[in-house]
N, C-alpha and C. Protein backbone atom coordinates (compact mmCIF):
# COMPACT_ATOMS: atom_id res chain seq x y z
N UNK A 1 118.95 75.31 75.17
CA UNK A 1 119.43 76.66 74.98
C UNK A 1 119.33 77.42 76.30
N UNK A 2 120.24 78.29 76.67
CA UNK A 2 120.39 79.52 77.84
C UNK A 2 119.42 80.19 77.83
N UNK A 3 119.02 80.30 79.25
CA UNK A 3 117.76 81.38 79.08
C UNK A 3 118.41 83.00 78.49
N UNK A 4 119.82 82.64 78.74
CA UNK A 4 120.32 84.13 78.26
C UNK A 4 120.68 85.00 77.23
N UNK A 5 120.84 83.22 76.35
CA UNK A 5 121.40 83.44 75.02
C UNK A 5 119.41 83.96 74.34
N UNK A 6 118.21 83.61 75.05
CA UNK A 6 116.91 83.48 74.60
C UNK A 6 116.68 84.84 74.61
N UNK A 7 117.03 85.28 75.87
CA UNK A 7 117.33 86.80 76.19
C UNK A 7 118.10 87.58 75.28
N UNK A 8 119.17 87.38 74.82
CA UNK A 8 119.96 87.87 74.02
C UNK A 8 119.20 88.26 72.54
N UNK A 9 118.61 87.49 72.72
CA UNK A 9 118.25 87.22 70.92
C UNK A 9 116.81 88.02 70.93
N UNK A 10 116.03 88.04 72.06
CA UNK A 10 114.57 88.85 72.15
C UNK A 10 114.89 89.88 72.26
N UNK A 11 116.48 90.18 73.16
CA UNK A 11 116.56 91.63 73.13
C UNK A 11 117.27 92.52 72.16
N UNK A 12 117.70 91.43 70.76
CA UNK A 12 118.07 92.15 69.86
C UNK A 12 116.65 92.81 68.78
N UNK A 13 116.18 91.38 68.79
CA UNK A 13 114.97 92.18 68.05
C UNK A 13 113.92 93.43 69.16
N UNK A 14 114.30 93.27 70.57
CA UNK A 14 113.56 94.42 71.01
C UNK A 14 114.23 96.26 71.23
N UNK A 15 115.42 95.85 71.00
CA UNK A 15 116.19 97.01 70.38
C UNK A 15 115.98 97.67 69.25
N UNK A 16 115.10 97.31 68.21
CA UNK A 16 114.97 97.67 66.83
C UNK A 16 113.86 98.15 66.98
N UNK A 17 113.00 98.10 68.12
CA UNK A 17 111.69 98.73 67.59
C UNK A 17 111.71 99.94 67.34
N UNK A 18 112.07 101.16 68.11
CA UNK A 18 111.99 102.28 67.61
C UNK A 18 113.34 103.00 66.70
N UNK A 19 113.75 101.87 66.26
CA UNK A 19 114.95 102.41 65.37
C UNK A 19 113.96 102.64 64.09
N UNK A 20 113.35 101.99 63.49
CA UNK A 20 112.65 102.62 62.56
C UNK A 20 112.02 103.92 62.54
N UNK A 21 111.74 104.44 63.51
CA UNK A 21 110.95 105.88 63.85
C UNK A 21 112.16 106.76 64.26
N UNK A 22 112.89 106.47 64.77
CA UNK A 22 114.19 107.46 65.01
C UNK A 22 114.62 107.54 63.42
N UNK A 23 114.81 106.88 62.75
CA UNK A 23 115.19 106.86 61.56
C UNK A 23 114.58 107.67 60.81
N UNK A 24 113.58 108.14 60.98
CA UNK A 24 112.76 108.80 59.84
C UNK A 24 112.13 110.21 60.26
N UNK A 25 112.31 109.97 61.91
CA UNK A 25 112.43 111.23 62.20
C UNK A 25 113.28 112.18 61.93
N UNK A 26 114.79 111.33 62.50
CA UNK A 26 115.63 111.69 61.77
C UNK A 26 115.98 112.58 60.84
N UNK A 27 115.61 111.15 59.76
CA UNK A 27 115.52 112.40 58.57
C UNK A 27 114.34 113.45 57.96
N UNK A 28 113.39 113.02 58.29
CA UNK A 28 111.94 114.09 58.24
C UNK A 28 112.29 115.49 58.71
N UNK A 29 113.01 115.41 60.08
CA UNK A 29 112.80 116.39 60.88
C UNK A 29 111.44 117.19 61.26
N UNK A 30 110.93 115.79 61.58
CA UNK A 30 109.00 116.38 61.58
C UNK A 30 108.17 115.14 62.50
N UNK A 31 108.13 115.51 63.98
CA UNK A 31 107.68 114.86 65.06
C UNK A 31 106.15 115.08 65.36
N UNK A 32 105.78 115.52 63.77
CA UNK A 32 104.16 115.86 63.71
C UNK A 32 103.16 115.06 64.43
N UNK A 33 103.16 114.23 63.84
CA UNK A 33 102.69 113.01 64.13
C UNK A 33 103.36 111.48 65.16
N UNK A 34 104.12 112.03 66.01
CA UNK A 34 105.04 111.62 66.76
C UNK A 34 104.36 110.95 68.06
N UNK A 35 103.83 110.49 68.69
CA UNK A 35 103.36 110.86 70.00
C UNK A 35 104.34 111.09 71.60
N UNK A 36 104.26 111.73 71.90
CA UNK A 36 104.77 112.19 72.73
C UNK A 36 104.55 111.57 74.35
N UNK A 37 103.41 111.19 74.28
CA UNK A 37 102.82 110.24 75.34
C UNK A 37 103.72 109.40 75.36
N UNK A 38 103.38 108.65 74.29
CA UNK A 38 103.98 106.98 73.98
C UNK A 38 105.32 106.82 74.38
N UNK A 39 105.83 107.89 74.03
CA UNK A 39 107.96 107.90 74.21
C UNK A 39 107.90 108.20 75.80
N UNK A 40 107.28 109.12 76.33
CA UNK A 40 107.75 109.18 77.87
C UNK A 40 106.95 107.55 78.88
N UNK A 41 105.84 107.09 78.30
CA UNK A 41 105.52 105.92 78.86
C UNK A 41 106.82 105.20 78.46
N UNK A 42 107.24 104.77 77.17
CA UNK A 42 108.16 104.16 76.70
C UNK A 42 109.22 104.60 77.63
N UNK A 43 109.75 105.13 77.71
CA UNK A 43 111.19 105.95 78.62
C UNK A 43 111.01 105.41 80.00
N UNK A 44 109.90 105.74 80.37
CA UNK A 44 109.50 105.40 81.96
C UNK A 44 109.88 103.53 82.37
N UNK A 45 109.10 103.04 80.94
CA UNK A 45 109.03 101.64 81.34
C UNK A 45 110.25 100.97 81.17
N UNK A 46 110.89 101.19 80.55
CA UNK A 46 112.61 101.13 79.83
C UNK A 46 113.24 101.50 81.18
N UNK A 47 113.30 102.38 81.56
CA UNK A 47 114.18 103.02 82.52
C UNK A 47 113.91 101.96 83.60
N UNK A 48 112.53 101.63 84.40
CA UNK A 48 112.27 100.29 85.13
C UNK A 48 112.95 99.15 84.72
N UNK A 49 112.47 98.42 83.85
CA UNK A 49 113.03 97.43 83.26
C UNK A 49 114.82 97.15 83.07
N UNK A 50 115.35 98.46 83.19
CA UNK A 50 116.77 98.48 83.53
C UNK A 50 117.40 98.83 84.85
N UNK A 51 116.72 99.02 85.67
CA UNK A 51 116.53 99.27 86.97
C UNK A 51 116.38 97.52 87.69
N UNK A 52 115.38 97.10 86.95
CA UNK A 52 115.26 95.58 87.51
C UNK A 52 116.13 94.37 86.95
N UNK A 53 116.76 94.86 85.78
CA UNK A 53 117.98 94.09 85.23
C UNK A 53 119.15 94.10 85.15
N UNK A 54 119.38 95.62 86.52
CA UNK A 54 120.44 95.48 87.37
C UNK A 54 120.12 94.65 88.72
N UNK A 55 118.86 94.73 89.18
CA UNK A 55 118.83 93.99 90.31
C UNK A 55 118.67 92.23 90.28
N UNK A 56 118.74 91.88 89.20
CA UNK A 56 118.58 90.73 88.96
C UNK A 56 119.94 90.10 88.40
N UNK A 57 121.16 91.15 88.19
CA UNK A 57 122.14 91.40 87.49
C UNK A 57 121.98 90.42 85.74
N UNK A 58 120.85 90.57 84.97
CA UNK A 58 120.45 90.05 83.98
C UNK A 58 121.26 90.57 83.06
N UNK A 59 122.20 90.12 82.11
CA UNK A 59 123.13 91.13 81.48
C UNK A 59 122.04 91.13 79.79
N UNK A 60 121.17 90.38 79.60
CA UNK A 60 120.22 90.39 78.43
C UNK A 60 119.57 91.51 78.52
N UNK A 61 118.84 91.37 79.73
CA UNK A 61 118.06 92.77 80.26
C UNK A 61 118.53 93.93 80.51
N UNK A 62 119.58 93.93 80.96
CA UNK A 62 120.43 95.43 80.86
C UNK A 62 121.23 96.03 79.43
N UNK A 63 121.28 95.01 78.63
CA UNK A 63 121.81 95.76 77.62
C UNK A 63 120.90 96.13 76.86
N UNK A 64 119.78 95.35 76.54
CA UNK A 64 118.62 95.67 75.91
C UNK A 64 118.09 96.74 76.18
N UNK A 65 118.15 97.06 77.42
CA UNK A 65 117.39 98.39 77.94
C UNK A 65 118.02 99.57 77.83
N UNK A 66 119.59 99.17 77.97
CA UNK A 66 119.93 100.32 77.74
C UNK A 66 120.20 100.61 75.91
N UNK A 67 120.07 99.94 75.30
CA UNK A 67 119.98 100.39 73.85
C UNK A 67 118.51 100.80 73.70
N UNK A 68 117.17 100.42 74.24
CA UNK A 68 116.24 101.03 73.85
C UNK A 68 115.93 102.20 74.37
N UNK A 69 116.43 102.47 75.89
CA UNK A 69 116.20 103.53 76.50
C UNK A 69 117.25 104.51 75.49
N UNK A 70 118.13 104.45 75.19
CA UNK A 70 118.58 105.15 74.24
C UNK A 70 118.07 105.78 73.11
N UNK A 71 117.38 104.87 72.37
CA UNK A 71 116.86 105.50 71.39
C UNK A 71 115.21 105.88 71.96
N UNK A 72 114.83 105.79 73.09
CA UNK A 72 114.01 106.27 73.65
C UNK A 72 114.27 107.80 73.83
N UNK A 73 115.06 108.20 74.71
CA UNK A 73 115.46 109.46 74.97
C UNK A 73 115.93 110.45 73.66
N UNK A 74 116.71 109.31 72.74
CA UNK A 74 116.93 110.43 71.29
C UNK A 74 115.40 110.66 70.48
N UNK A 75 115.04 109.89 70.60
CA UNK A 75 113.18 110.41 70.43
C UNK A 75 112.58 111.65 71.10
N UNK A 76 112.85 111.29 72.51
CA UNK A 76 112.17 112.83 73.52
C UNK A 76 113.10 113.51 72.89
N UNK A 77 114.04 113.90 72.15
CA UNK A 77 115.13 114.51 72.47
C UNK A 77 114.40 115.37 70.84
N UNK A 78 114.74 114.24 69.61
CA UNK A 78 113.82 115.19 68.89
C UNK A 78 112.66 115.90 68.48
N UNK A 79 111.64 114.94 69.41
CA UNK A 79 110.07 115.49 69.48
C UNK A 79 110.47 116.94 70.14
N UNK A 80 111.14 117.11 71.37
CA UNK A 80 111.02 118.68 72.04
C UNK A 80 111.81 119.38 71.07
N UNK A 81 113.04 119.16 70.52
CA UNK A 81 113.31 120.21 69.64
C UNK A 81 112.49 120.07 68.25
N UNK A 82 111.92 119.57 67.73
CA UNK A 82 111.36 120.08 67.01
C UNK A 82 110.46 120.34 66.78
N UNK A 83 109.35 120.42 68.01
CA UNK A 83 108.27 120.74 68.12
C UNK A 83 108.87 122.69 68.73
N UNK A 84 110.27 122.80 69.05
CA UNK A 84 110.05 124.19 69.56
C UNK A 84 110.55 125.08 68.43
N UNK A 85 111.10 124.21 67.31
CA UNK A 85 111.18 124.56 66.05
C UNK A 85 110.01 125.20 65.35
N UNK A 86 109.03 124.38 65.57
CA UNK A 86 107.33 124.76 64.76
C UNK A 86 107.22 126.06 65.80
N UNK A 87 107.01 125.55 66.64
CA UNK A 87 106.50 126.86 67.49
C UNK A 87 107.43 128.05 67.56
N UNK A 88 108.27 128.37 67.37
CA UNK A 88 108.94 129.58 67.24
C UNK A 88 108.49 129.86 65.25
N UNK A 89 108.67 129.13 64.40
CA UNK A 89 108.37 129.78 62.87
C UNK A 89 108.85 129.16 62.10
């Protein structure tokens, strides 16, 4: 087997991890219990990791990253609004 097709397939199941939590944030609309740490480490390391799977031109690694960095950022995206939701009332 391709190391790429191996790639392919780790980076489908590594695309799904935070689809479950976007999902329920989602619909919760409640980043209470969210951590906020975790998503910008997450974002940071994602954003590297696609940074180095352009330089390697890895097309496993770049798509992967960019679907997780995706739902990375729609995470930051609803933790700040709805944490400025609570805080305004």
């Amino acid at each position: 087997m391709n190391s790429e097709v191996i790639g392919i397939i780790a980076g489908a199941f590594s695309c799904t991890t935070f689809l479950p939590q976007v999902i329920k944030t989602w619909k919760s609309k409640s980043t209470k219990d969210v951590s906020l740490t975790m998503f910008l480490i997450a974002t940071l390391g994602t954003t590297l990791w696609l940074i180095y799977g352009i330089m390697i031109d890895s097309f496993s690694i770049i798509a992967t990253n960019i679907v997780v960095l995706f739902f990375s950022i729609t995470m930051l995206f609803l933790i700040f609004r709805n944490r400025e939701k609570t805080e305004r009332g």
